[in-house]
ModelCIF file with pLDDT and N, C-alpha, C, O atoms, coordinates in Angstrom:
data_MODEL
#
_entry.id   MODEL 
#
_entity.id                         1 
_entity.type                       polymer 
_entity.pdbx_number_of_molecules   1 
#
_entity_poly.entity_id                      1 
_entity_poly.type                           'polypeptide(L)' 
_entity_poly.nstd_linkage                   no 
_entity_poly.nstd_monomer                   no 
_entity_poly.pdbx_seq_one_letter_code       
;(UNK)(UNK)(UNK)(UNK)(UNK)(UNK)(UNK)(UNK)(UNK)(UNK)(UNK)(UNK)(UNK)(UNK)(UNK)(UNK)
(UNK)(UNK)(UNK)(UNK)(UNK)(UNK)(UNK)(UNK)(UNK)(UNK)(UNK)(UNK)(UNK)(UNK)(UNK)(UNK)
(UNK)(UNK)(UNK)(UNK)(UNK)(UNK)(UNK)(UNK)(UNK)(UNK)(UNK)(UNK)(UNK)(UNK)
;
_entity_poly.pdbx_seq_one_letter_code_can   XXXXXXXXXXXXXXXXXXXXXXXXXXXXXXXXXXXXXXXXXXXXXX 
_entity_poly.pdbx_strand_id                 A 
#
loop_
_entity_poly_seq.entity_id 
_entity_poly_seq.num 
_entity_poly_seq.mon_id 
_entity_poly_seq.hetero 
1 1  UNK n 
1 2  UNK n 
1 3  UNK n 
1 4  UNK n 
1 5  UNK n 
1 6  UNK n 
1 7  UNK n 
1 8  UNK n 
1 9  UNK n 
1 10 UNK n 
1 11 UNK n 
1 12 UNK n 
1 13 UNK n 
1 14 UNK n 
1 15 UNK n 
1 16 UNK n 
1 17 UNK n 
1 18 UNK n 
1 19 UNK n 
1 20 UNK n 
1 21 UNK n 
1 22 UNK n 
1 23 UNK n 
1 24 UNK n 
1 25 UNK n 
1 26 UNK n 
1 27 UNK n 
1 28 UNK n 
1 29 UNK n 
1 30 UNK n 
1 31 UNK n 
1 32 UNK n 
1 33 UNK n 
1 34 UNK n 
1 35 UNK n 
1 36 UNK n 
1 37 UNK n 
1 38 UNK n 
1 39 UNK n 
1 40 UNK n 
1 41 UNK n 
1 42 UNK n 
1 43 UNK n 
1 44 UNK n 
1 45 UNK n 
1 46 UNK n 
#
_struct_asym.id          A 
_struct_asym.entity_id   1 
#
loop_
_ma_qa_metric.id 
_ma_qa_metric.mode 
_ma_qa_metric.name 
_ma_qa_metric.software_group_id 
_ma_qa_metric.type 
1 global pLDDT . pLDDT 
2 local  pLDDT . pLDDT 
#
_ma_qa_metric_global.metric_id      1 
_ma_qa_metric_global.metric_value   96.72 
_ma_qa_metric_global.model_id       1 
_ma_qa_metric_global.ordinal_id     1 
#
loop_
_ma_qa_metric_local.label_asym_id 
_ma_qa_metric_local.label_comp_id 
_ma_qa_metric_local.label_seq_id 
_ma_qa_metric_local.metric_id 
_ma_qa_metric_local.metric_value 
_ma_qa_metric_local.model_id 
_ma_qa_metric_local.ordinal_id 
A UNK 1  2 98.00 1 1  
A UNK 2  2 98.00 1 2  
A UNK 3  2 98.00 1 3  
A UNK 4  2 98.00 1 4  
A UNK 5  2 98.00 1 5  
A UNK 6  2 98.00 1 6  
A UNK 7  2 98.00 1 7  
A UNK 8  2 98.00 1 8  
A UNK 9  2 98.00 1 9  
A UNK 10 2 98.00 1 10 
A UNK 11 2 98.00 1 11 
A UNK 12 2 98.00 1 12 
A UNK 13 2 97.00 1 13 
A UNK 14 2 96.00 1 14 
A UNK 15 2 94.00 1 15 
A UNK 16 2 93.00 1 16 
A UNK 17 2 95.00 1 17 
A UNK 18 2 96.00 1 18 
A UNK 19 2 96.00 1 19 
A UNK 20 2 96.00 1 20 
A UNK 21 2 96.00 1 21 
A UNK 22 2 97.00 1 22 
A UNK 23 2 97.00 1 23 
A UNK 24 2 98.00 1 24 
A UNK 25 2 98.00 1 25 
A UNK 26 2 98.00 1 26 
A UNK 27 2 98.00 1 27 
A UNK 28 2 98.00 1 28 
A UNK 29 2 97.00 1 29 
A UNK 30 2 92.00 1 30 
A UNK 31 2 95.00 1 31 
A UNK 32 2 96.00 1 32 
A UNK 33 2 97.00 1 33 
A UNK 34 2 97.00 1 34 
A UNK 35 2 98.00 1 35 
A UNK 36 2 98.00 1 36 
A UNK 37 2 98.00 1 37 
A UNK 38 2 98.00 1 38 
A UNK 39 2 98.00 1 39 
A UNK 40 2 97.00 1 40 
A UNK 41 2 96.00 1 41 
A UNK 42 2 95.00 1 42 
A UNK 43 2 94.00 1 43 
A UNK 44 2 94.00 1 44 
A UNK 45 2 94.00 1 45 
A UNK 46 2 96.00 1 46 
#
loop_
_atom_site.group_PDB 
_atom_site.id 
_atom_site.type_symbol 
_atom_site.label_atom_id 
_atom_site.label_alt_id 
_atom_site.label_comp_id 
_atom_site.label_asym_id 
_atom_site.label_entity_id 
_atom_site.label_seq_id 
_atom_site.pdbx_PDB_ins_code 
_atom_site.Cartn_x 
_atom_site.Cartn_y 
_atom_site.Cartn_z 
_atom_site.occupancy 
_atom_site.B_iso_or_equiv 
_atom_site.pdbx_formal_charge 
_atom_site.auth_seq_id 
_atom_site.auth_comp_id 
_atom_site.auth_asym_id 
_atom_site.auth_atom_id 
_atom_site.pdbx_PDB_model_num 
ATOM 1   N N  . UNK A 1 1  ? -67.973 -51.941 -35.199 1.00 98.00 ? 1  UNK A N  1 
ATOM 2   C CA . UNK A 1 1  ? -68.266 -52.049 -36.623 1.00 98.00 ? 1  UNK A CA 1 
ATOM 3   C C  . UNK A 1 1  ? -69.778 -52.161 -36.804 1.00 98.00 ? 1  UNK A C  1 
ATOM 4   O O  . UNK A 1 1  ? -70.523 -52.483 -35.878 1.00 98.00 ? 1  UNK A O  1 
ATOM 5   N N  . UNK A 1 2  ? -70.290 -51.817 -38.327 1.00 98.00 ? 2  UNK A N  1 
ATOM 6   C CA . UNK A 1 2  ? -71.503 -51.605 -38.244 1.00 98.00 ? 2  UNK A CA 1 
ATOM 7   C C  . UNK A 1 2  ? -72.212 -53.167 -38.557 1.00 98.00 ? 2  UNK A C  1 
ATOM 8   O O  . UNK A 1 2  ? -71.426 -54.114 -38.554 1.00 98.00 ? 2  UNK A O  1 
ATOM 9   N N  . UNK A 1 3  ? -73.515 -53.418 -38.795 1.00 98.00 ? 3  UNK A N  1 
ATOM 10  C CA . UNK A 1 3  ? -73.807 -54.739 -39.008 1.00 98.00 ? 3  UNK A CA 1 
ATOM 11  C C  . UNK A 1 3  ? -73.542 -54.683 -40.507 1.00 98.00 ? 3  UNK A C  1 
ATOM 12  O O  . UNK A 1 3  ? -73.703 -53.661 -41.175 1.00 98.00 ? 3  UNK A O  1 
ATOM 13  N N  . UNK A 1 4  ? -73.073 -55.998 -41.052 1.00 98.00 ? 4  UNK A N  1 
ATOM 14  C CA . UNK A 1 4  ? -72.602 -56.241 -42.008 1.00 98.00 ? 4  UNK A CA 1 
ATOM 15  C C  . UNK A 1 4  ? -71.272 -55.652 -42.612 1.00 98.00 ? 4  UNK A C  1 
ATOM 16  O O  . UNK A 1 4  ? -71.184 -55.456 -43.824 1.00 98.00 ? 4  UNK A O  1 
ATOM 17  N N  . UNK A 1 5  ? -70.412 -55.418 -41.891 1.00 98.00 ? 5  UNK A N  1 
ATOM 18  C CA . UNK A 1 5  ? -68.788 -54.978 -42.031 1.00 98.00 ? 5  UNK A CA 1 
ATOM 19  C C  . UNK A 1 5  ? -68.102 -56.577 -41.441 1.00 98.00 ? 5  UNK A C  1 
ATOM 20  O O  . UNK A 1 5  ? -68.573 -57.629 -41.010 1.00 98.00 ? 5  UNK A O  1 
ATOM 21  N N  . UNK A 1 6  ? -66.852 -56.069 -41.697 1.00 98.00 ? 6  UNK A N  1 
ATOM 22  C CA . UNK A 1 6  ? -65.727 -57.069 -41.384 1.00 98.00 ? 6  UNK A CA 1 
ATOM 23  C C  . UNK A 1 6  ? -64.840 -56.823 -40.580 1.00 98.00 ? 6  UNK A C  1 
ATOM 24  O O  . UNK A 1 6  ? -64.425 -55.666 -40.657 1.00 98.00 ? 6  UNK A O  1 
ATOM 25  N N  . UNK A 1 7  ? -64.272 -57.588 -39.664 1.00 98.00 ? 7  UNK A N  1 
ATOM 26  C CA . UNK A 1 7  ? -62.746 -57.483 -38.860 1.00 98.00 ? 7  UNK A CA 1 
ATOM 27  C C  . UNK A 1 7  ? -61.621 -58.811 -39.229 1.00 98.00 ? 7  UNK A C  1 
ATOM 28  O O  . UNK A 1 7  ? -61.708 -59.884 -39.827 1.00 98.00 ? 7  UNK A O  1 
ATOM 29  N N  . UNK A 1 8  ? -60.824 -58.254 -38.691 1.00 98.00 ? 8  UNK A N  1 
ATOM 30  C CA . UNK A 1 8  ? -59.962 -58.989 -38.836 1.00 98.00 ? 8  UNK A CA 1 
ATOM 31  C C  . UNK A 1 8  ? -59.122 -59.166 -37.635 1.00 98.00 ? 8  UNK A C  1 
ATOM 32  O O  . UNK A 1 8  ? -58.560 -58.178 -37.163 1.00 98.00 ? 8  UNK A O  1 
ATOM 33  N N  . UNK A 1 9  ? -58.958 -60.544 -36.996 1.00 98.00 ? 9  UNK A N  1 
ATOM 34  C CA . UNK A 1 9  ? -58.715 -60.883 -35.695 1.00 98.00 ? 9  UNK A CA 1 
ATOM 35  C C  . UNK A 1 9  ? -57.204 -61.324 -35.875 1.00 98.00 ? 9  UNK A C  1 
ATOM 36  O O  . UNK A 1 9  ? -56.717 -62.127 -36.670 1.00 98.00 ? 9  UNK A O  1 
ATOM 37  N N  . UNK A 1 10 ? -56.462 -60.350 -34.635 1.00 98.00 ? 10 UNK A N  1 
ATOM 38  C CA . UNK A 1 10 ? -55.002 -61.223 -34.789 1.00 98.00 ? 10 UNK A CA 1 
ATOM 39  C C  . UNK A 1 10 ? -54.792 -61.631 -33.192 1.00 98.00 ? 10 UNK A C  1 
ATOM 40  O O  . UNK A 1 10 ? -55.400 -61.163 -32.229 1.00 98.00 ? 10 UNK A O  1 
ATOM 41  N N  . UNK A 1 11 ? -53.538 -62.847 -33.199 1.00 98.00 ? 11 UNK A N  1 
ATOM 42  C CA . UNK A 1 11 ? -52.991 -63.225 -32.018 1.00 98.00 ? 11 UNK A CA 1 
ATOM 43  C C  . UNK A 1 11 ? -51.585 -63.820 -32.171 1.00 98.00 ? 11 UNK A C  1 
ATOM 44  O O  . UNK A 1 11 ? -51.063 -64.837 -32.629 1.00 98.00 ? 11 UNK A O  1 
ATOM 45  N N  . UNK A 1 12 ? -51.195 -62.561 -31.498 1.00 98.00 ? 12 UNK A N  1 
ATOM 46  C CA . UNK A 1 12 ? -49.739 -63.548 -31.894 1.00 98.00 ? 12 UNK A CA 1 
ATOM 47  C C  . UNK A 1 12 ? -49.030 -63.974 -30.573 1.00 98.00 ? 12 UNK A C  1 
ATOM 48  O O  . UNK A 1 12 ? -49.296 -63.443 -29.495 1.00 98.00 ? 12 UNK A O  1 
ATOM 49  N N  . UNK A 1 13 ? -48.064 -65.017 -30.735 1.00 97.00 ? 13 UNK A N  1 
ATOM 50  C CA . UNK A 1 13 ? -48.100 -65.216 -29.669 1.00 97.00 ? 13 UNK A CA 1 
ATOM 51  C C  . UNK A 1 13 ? -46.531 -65.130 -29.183 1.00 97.00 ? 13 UNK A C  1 
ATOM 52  O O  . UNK A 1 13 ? -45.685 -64.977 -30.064 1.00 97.00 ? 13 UNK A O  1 
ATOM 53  N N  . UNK A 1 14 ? -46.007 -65.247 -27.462 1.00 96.00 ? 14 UNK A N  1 
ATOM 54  C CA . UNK A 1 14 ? -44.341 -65.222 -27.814 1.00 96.00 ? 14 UNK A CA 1 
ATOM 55  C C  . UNK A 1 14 ? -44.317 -66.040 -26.244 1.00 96.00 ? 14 UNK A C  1 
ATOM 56  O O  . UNK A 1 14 ? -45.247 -66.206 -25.455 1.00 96.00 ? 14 UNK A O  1 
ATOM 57  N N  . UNK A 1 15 ? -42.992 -66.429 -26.157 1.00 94.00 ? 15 UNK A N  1 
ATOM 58  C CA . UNK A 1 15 ? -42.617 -67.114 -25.128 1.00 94.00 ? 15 UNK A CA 1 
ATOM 59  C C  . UNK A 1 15 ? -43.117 -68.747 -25.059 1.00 94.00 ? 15 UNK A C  1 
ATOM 60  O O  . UNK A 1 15 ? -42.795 -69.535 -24.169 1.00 94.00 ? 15 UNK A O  1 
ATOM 61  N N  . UNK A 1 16 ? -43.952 -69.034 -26.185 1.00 93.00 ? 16 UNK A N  1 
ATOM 62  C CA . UNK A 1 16 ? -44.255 -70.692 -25.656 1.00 93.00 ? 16 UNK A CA 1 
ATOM 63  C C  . UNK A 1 16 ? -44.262 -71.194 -26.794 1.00 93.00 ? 16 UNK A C  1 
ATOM 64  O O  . UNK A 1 16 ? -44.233 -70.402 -27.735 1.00 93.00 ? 16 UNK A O  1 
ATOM 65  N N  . UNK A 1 17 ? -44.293 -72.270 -27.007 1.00 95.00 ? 17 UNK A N  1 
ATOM 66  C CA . UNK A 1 17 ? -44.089 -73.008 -28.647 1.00 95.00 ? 17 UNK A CA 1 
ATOM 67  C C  . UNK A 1 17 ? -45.682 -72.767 -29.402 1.00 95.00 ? 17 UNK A C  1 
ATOM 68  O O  . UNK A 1 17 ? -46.758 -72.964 -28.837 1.00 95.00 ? 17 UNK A O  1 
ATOM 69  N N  . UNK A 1 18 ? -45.496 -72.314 -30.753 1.00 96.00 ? 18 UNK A N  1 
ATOM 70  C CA . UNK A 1 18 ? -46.409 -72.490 -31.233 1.00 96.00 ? 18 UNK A CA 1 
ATOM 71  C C  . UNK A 1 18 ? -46.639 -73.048 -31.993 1.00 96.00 ? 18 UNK A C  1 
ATOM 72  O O  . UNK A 1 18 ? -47.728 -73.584 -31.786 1.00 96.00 ? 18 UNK A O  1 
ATOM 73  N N  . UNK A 1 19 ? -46.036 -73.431 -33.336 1.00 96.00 ? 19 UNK A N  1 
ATOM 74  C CA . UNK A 1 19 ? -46.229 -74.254 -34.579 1.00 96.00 ? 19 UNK A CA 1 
ATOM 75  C C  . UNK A 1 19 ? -46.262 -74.950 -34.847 1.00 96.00 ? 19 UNK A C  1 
ATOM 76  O O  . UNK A 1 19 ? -46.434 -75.346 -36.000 1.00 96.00 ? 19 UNK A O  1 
ATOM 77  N N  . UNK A 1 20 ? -46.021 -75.814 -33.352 1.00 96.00 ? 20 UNK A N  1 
ATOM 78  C CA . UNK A 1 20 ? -47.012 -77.709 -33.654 1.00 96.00 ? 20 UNK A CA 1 
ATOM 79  C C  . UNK A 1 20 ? -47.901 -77.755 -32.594 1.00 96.00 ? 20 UNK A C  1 
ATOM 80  O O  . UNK A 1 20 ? -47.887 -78.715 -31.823 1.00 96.00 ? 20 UNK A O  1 
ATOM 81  N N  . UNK A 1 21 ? -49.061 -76.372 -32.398 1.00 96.00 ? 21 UNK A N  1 
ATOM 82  C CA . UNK A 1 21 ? -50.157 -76.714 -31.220 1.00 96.00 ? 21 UNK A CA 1 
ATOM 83  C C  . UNK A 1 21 ? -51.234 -75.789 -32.380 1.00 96.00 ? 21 UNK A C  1 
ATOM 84  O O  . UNK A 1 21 ? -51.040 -74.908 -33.218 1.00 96.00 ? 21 UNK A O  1 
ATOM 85  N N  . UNK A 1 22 ? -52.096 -76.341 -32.016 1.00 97.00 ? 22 UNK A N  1 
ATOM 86  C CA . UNK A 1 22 ? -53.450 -76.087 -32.741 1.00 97.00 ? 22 UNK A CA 1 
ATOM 87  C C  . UNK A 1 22 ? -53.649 -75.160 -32.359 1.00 97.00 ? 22 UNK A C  1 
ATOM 88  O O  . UNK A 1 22 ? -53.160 -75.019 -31.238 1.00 97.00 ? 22 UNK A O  1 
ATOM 89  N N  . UNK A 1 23 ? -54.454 -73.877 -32.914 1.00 97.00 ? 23 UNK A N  1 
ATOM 90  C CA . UNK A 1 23 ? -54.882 -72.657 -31.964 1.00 97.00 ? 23 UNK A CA 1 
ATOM 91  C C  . UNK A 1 23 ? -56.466 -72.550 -31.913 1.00 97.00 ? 23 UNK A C  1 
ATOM 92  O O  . UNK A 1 23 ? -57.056 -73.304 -32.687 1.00 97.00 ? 23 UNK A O  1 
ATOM 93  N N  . UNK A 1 24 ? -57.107 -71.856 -31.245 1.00 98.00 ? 24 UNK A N  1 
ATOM 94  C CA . UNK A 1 24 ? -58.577 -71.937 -31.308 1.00 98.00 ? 24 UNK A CA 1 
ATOM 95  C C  . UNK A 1 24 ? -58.836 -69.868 -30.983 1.00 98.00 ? 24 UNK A C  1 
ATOM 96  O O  . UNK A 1 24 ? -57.978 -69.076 -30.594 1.00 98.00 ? 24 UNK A O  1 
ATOM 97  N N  . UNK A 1 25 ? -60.111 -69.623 -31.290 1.00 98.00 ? 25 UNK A N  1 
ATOM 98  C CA . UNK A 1 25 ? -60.441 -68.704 -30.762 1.00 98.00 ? 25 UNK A CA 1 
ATOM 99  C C  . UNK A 1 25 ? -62.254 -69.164 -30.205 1.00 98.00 ? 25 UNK A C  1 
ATOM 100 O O  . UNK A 1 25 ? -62.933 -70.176 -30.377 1.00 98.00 ? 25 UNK A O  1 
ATOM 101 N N  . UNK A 1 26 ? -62.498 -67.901 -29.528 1.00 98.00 ? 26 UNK A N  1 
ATOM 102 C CA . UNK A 1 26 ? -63.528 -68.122 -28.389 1.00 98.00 ? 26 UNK A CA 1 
ATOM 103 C C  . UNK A 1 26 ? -64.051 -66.804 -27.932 1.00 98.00 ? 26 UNK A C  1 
ATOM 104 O O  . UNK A 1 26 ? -63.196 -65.961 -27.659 1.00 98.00 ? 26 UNK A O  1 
ATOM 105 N N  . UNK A 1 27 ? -65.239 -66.493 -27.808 1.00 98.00 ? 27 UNK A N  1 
ATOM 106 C CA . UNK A 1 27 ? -65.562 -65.288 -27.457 1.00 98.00 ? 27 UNK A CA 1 
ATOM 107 C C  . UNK A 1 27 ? -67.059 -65.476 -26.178 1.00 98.00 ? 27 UNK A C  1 
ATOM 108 O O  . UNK A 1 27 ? -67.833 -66.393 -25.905 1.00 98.00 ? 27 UNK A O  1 
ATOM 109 N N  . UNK A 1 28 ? -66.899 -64.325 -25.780 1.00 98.00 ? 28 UNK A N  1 
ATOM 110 C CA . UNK A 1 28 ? -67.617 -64.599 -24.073 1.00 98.00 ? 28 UNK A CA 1 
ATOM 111 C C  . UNK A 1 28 ? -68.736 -63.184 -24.452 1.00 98.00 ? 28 UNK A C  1 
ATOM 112 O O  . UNK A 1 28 ? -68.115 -62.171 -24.776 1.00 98.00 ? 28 UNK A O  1 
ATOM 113 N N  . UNK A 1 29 ? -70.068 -63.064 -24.438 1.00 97.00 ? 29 UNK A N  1 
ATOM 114 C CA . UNK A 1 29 ? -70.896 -62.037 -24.672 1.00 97.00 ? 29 UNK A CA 1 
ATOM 115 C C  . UNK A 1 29 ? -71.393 -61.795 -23.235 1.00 97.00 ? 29 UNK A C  1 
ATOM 116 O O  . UNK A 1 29 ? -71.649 -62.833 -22.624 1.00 97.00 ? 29 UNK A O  1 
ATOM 117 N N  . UNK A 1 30 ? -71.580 -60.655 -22.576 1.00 92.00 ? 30 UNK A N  1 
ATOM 118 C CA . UNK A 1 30 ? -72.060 -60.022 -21.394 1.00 92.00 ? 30 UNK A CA 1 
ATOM 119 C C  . UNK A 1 30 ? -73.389 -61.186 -21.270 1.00 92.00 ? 30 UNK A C  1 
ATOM 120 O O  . UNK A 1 30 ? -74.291 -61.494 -22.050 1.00 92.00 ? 30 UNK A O  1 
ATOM 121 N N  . UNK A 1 31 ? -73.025 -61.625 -19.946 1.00 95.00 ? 31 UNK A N  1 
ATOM 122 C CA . UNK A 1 31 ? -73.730 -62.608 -19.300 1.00 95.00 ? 31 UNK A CA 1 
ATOM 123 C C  . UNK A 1 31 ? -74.170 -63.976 -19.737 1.00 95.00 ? 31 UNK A C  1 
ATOM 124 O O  . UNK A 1 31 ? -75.132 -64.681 -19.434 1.00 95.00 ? 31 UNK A O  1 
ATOM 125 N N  . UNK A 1 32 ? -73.013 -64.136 -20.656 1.00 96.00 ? 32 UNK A N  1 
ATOM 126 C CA . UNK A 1 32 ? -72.999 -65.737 -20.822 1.00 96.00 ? 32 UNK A CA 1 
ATOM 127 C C  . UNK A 1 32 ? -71.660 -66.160 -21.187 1.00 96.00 ? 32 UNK A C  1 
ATOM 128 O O  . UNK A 1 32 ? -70.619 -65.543 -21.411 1.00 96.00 ? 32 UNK A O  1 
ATOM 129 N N  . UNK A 1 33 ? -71.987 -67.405 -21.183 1.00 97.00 ? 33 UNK A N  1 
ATOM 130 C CA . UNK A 1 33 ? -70.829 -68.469 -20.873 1.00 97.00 ? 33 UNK A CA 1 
ATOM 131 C C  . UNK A 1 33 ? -70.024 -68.438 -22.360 1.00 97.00 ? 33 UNK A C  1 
ATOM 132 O O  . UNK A 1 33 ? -70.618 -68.233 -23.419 1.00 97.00 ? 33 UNK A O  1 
ATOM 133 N N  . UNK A 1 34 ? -68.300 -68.721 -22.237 1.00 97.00 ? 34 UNK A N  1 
ATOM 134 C CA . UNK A 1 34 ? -67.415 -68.516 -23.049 1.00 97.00 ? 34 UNK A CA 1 
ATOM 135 C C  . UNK A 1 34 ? -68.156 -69.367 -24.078 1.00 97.00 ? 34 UNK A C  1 
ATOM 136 O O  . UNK A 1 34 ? -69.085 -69.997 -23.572 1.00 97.00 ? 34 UNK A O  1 
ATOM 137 N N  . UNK A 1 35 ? -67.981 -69.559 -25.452 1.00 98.00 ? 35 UNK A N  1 
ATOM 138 C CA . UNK A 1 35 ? -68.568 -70.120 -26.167 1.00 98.00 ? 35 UNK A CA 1 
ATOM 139 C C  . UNK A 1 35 ? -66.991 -70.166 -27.371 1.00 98.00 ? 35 UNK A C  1 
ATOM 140 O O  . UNK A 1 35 ? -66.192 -69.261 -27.610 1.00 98.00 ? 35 UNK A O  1 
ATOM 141 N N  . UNK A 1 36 ? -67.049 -71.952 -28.040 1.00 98.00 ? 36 UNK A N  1 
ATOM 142 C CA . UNK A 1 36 ? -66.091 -71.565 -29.108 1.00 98.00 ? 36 UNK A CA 1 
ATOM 143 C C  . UNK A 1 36 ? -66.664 -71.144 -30.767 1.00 98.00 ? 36 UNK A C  1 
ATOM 144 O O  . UNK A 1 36 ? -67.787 -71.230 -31.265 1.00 98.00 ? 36 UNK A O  1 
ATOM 145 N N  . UNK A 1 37 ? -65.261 -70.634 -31.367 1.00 98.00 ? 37 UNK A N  1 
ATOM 146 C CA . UNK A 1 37 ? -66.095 -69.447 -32.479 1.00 98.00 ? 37 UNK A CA 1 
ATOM 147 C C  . UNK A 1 37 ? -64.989 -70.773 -33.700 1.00 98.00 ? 37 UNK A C  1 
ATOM 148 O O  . UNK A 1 37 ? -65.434 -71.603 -34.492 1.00 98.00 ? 37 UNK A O  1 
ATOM 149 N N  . UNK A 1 38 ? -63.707 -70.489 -33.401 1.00 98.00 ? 38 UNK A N  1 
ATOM 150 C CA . UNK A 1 38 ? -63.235 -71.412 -34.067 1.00 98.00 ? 38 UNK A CA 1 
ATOM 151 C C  . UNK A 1 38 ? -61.435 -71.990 -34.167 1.00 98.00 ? 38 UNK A C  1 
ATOM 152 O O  . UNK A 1 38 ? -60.683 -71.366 -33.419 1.00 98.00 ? 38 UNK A O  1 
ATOM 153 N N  . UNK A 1 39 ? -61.006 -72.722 -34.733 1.00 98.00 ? 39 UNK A N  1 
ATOM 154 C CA . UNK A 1 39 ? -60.527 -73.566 -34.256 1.00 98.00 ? 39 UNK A CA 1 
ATOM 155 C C  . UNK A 1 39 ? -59.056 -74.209 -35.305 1.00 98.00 ? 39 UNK A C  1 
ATOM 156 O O  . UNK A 1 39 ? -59.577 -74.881 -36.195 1.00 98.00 ? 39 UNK A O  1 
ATOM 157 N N  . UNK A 1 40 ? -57.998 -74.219 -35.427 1.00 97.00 ? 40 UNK A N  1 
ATOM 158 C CA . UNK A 1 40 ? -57.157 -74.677 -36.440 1.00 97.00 ? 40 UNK A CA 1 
ATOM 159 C C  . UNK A 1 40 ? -55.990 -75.367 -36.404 1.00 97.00 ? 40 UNK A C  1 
ATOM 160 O O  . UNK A 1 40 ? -55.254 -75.090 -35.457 1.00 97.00 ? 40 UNK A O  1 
ATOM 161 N N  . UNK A 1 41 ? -55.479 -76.487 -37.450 1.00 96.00 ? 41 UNK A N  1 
ATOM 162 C CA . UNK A 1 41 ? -54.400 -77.085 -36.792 1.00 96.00 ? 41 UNK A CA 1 
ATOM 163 C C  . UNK A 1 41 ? -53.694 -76.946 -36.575 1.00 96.00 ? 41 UNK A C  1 
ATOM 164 O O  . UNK A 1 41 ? -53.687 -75.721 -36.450 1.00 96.00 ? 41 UNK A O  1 
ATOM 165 N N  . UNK A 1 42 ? -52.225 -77.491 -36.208 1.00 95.00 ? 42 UNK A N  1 
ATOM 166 C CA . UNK A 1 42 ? -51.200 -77.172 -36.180 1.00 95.00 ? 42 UNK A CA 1 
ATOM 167 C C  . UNK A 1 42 ? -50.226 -76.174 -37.274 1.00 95.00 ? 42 UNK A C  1 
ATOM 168 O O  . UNK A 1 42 ? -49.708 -75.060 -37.186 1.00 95.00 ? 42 UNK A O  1 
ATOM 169 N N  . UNK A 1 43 ? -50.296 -77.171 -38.256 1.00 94.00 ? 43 UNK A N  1 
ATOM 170 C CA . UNK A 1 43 ? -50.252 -77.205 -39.958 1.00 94.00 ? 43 UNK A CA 1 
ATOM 171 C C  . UNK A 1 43 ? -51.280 -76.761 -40.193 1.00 94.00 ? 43 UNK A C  1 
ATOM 172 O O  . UNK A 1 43 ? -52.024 -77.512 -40.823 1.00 94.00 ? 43 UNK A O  1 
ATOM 173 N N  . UNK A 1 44 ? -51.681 -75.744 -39.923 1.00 94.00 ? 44 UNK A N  1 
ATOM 174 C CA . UNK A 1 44 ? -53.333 -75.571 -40.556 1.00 94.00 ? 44 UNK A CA 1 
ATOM 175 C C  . UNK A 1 44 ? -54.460 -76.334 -41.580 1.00 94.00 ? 44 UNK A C  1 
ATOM 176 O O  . UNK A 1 44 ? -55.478 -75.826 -42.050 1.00 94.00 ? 44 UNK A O  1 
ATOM 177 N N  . UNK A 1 45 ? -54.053 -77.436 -41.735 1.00 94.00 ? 45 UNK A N  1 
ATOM 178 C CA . UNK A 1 45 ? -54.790 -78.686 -42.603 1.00 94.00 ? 45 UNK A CA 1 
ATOM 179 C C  . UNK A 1 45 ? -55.807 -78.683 -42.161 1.00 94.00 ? 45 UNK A C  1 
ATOM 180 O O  . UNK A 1 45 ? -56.700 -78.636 -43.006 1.00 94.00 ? 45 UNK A O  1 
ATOM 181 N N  . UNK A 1 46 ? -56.083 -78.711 -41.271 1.00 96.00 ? 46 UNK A N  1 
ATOM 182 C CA . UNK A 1 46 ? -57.802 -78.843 -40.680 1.00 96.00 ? 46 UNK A CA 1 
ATOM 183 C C  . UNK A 1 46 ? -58.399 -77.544 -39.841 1.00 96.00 ? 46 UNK A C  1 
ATOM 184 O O  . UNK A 1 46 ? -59.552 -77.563 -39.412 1.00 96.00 ? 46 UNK A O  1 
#
C-alpha cells in the first residue's frame, strides 16, 4: 500500500479457545526485534 492508505488486518482463529483470552498483534521489521503494535480484551472493554 501506498503511504497514507489503509489495511485492514484479520486473524481468525480455530482449534483453541478464544473468547475469554485477550488477543494482541505484533509486527517484526527486517532486522529488528518483534515489537508490540496492539493489544485487546477478552470482552474487548479494554
Amino acid at each position: 500500500v501506498q503511504a497514507g492508505g489503509s489495511l485492514r488486518l484479520s486473524c481468525v482463529a480455530s482449534g483453541l479457545p478464544f473468547s475469554s483470552y485477550a488477543m494482541g498483534w505484533f509486527r517484526q521489521a527486517p532486522g529488528k526485534e518483534r515489537e508490540f503494535v496492539a493489544a485487546i480484551s477478552w470482552n474487548g472493554g479494554r
